[in-house]
N, C-alpha and C. Protein backbone atom coordinates (compact mmCIF):
# COMPACT_ATOMS: atom_id res chain seq x y z
N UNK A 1 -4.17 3.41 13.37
CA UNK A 1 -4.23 2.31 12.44
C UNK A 1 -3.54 2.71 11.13
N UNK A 2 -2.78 1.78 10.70
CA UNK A 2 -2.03 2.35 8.85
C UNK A 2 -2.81 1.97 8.31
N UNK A 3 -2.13 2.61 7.18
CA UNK A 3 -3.92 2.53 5.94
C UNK A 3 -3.10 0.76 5.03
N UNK A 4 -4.17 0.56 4.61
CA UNK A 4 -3.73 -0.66 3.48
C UNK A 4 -4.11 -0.66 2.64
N UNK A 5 -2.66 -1.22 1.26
CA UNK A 5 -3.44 -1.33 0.04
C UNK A 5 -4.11 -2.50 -0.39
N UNK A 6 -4.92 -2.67 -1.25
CA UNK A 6 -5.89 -3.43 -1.66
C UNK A 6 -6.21 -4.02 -2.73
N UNK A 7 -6.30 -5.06 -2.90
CA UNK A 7 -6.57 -5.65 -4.40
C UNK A 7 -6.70 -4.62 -5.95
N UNK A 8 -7.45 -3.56 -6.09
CA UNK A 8 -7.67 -2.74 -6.75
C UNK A 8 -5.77 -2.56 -7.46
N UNK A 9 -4.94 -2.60 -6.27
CA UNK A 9 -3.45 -2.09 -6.96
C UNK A 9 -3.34 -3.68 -7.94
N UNK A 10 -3.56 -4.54 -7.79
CA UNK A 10 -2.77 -5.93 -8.10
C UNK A 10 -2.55 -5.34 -9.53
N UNK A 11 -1.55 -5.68 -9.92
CA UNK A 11 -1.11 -5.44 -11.59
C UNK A 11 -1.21 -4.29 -12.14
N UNK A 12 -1.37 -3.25 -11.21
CA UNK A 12 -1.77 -1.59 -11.46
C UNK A 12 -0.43 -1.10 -11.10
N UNK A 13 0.27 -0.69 -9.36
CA UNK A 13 0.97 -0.04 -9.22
C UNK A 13 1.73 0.94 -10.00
N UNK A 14 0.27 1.88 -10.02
CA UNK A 14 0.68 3.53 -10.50
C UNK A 14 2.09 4.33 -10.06
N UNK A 15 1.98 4.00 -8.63
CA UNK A 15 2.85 4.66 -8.02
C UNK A 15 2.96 6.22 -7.12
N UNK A 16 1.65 6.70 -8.01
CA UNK A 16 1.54 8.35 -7.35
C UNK A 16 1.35 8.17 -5.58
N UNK A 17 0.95 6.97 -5.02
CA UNK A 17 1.26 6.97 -3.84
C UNK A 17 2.41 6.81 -2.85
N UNK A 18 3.15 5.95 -3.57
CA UNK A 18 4.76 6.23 -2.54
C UNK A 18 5.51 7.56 -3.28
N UNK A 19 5.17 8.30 -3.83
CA UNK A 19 5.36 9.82 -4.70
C UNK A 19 5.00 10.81 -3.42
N UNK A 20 3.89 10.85 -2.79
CA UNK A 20 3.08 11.74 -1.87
C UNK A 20 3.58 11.12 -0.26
N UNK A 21 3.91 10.05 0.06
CA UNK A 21 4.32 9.66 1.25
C UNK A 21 5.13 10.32 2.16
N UNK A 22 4.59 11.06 3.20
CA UNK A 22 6.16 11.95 3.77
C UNK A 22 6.73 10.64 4.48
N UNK A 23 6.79 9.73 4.93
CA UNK A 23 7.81 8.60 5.38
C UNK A 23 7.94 7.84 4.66
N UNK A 24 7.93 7.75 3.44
CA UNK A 24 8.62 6.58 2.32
C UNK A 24 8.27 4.95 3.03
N UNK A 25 6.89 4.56 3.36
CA UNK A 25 6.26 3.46 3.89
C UNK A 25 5.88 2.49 3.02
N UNK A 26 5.76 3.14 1.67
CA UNK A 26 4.92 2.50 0.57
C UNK A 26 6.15 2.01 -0.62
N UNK A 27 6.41 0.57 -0.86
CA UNK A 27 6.99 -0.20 -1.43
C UNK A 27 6.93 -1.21 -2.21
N UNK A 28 7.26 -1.62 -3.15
CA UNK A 28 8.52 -1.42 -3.89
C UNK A 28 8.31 -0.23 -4.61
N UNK A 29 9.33 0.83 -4.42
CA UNK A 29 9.04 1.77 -5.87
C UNK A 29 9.40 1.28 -7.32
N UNK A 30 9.35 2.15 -8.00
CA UNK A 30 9.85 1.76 -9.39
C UNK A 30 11.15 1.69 -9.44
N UNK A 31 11.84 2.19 -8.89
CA UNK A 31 13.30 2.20 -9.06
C UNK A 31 14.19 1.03 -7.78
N UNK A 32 13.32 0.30 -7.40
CA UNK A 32 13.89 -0.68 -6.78
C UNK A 32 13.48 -1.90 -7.72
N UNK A 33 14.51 -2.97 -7.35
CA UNK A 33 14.91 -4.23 -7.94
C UNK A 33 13.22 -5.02 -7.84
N UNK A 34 12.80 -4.71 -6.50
CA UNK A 34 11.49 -6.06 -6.62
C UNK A 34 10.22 -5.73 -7.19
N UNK A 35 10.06 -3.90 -7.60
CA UNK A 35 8.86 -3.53 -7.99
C UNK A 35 8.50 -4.55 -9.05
N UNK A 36 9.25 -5.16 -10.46
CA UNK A 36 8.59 -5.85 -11.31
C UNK A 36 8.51 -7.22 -10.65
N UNK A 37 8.64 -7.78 -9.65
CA UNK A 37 8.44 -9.19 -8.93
C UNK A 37 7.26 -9.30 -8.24
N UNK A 38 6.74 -8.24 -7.97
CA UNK A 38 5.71 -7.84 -6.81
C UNK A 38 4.16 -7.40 -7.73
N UNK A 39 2.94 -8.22 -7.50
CA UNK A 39 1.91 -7.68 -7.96
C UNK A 39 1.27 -6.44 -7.40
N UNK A 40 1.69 -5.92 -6.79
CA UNK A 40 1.06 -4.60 -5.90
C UNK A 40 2.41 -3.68 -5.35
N UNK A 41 1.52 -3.05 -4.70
CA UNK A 41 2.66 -2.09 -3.43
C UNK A 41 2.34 -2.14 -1.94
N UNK A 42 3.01 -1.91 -1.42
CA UNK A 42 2.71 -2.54 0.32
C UNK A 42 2.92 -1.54 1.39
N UNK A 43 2.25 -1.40 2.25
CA UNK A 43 2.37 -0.63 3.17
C UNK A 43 3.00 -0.85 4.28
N UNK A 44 3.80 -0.41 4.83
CA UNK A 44 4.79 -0.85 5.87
C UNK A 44 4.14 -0.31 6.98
N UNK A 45 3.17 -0.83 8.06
CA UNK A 45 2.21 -0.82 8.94
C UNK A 45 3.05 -0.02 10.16
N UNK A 46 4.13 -0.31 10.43
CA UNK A 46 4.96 0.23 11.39
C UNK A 46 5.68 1.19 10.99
N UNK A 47 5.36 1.90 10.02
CA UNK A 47 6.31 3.26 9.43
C UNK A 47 5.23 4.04 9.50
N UNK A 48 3.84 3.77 9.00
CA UNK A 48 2.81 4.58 8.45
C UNK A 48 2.27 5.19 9.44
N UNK A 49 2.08 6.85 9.07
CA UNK A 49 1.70 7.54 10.17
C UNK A 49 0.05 7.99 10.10
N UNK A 50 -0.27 7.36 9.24
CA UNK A 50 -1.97 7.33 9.34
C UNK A 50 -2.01 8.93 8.41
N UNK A 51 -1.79 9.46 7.85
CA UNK A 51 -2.00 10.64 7.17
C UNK A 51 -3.06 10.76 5.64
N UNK A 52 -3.26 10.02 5.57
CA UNK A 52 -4.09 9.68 4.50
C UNK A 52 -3.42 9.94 2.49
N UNK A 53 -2.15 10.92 3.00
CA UNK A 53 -2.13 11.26 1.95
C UNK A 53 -1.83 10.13 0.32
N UNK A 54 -1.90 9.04 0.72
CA UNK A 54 -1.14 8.09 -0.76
C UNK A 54 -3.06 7.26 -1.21
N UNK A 55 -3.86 7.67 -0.05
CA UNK A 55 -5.21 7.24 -0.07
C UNK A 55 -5.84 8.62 -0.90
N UNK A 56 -5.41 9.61 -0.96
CA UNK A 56 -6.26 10.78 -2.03
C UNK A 56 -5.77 10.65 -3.11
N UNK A 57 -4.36 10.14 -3.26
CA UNK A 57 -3.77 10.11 -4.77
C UNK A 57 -4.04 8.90 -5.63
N UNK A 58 -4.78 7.72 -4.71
CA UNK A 58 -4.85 6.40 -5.59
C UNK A 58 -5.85 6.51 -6.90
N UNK A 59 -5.03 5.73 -7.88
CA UNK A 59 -6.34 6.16 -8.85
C UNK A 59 -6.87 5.06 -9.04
N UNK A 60 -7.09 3.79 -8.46
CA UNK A 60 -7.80 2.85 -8.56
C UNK A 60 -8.53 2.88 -7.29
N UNK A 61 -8.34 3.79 -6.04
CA UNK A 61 -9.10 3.58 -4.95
C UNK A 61 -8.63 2.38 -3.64
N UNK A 62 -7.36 1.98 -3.97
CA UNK A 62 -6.80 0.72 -3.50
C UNK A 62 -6.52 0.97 -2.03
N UNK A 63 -6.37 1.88 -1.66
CA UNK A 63 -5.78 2.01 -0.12
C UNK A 63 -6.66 2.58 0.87
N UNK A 64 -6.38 1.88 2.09
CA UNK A 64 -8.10 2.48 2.87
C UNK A 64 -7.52 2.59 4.27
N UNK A 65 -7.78 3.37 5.21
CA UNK A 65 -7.42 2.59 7.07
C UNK A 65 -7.55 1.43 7.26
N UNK A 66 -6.82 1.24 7.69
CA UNK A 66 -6.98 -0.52 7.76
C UNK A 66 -8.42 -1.09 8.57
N UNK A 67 -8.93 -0.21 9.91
CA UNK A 67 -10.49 -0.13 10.25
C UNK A 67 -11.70 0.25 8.90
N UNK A 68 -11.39 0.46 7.76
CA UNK A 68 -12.29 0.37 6.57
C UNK A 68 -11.93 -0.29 5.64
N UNK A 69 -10.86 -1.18 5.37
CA UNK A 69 -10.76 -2.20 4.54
C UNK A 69 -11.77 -2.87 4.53
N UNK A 70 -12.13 -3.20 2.81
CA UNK A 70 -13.88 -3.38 2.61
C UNK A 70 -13.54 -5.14 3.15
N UNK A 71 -15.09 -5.59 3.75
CA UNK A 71 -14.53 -7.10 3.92
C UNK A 71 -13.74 -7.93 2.94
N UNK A 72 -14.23 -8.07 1.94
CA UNK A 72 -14.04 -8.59 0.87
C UNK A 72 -12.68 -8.52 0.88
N UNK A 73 -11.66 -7.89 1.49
CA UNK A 73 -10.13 -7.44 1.03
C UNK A 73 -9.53 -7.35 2.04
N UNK A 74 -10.09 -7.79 3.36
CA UNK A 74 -9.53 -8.15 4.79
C UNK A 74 -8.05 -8.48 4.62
N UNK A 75 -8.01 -9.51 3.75
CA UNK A 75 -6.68 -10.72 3.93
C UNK A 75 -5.59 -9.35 3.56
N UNK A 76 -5.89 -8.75 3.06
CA UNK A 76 -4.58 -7.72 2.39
C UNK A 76 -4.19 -6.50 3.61
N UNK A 77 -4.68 -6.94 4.91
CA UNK A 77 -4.10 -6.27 5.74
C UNK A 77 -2.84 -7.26 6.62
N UNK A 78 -3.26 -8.48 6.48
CA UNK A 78 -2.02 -9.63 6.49
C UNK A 78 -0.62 -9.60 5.65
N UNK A 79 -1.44 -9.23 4.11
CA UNK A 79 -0.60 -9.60 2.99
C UNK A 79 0.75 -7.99 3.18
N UNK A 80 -0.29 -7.18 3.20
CA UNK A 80 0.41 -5.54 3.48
C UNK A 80 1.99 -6.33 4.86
N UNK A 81 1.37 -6.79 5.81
CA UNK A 81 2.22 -6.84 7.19
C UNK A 81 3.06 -7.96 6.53
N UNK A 82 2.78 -8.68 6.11
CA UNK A 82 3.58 -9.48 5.55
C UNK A 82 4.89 -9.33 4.77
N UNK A 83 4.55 -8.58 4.34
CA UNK A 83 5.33 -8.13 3.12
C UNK A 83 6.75 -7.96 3.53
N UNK A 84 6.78 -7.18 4.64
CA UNK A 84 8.03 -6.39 5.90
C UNK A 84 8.03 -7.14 7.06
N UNK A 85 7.67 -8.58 6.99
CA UNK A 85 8.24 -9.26 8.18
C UNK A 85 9.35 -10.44 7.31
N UNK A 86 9.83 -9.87 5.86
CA UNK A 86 10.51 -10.64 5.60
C UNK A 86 12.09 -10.62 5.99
């Protein structure tokens, strides 16, 4: 299962998580065109190799396995897949 991020990022995107990513899954960075268009950062479900590492660096707590996304924040495992079926 890839992990997803979660409401907690909306209007945050720190970034120390696509920083720690060994497959560069986690998007928009800062140095791309859509990071200021985008309220969050997104996980690219089909890149992510389940490693946990961008989930120890969050500092709002935003990213979870997608099997522990709290209910409350379900929809953002849509919104995450969404993102990369554009």
């Amino acid at each position: 299962m890839p992990f997803v991020i979660t409401e907690p990022c909306i209007n945050t995107k720190s970034g120390d998580c696509f920083q720690v990513c060994p497959v560069d899954c986690i998007h928009p960075r800062k140095d791309e065109a859509e990071f200021a268009n985008v309220p969050q950062l997104y996980i690219d479900p089909a890149t992510c190799i389940n490693c946990g590492a961008c989930a120890a660096v969050c500092p709002v707590q935003a990213i979870f396995p997608e099997e522990d996304v709290p209910d409350k924040w379900k929809q953002y495992i849509q919104t995450n897949a969404a993102h990369y079926q554009k």
